[in-house]
Protein backbone atom coordinates (compact mmCIF):
# COMPACT_ATOMS: atom_id res chain seq x y z
CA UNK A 1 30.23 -106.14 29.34
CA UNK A 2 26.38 -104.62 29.58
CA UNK A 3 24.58 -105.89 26.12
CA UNK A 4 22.71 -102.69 24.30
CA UNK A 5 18.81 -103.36 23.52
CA UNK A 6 18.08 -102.15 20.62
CA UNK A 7 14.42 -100.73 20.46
CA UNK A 8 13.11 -102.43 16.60
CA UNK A 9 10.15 -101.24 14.86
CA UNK A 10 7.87 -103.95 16.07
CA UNK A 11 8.55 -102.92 19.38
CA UNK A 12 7.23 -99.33 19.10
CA UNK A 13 3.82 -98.84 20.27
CA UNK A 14 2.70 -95.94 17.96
CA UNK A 15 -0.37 -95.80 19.91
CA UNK A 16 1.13 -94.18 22.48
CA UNK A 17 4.00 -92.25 20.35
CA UNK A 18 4.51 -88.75 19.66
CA UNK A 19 5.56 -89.69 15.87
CA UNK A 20 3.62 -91.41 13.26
CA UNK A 21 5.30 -94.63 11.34
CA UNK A 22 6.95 -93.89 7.72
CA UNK A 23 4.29 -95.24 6.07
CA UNK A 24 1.38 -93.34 8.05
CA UNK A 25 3.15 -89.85 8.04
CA UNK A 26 3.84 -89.78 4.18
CA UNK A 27 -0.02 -90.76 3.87
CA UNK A 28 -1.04 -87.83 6.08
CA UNK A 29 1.43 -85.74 4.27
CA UNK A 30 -0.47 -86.96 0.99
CA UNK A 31 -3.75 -85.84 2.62
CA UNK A 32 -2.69 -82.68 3.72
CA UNK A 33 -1.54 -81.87 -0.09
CA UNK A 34 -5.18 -82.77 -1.03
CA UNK A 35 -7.09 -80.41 1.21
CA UNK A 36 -4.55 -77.63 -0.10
CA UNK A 37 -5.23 -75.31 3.41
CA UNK A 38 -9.20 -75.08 2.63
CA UNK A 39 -11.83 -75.12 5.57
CA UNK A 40 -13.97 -78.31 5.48
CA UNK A 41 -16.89 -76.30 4.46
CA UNK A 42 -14.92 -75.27 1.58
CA UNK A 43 -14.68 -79.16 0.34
CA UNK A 44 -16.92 -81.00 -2.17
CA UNK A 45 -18.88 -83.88 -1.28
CA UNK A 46 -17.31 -85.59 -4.13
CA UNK A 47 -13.74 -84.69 -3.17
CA UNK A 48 -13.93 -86.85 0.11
CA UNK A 49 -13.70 -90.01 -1.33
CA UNK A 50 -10.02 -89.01 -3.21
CA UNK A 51 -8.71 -86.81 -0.29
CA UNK A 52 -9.14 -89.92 2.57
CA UNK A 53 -7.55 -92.36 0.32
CA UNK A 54 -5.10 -93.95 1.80
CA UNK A 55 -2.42 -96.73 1.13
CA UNK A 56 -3.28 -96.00 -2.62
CA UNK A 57 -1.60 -99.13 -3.86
């Protein structure tokens, strides 16, 4: 009987992944809500500090 290795979370090395963790993506996601599609040009100086918020808790 072979034994199956399951890969856990801790074992991921997200440094060199394709996909961002749970909690990273949905913050990204969060971000990209904030910008709204606007060039950077197109953002306020006093919008940064809101819009790269993250792990609001």
């Amino acid at each position: 009987m072979t034994a199956v290795k399951k890969k856990f979370t801790m074992e991921v090395d997200y440094n060199k992944s394709t996909k961002a963790c749970p909690a990273c993506a949905s913050e990204c996601e969060k971000i990209n809500k904030r910008v709204n599609n606007r060039k950077l040009s197109e953002i306020k100086t006093k919008e940064v500090p809101h819009i790269l918020k993250v792990f609001n808790f």
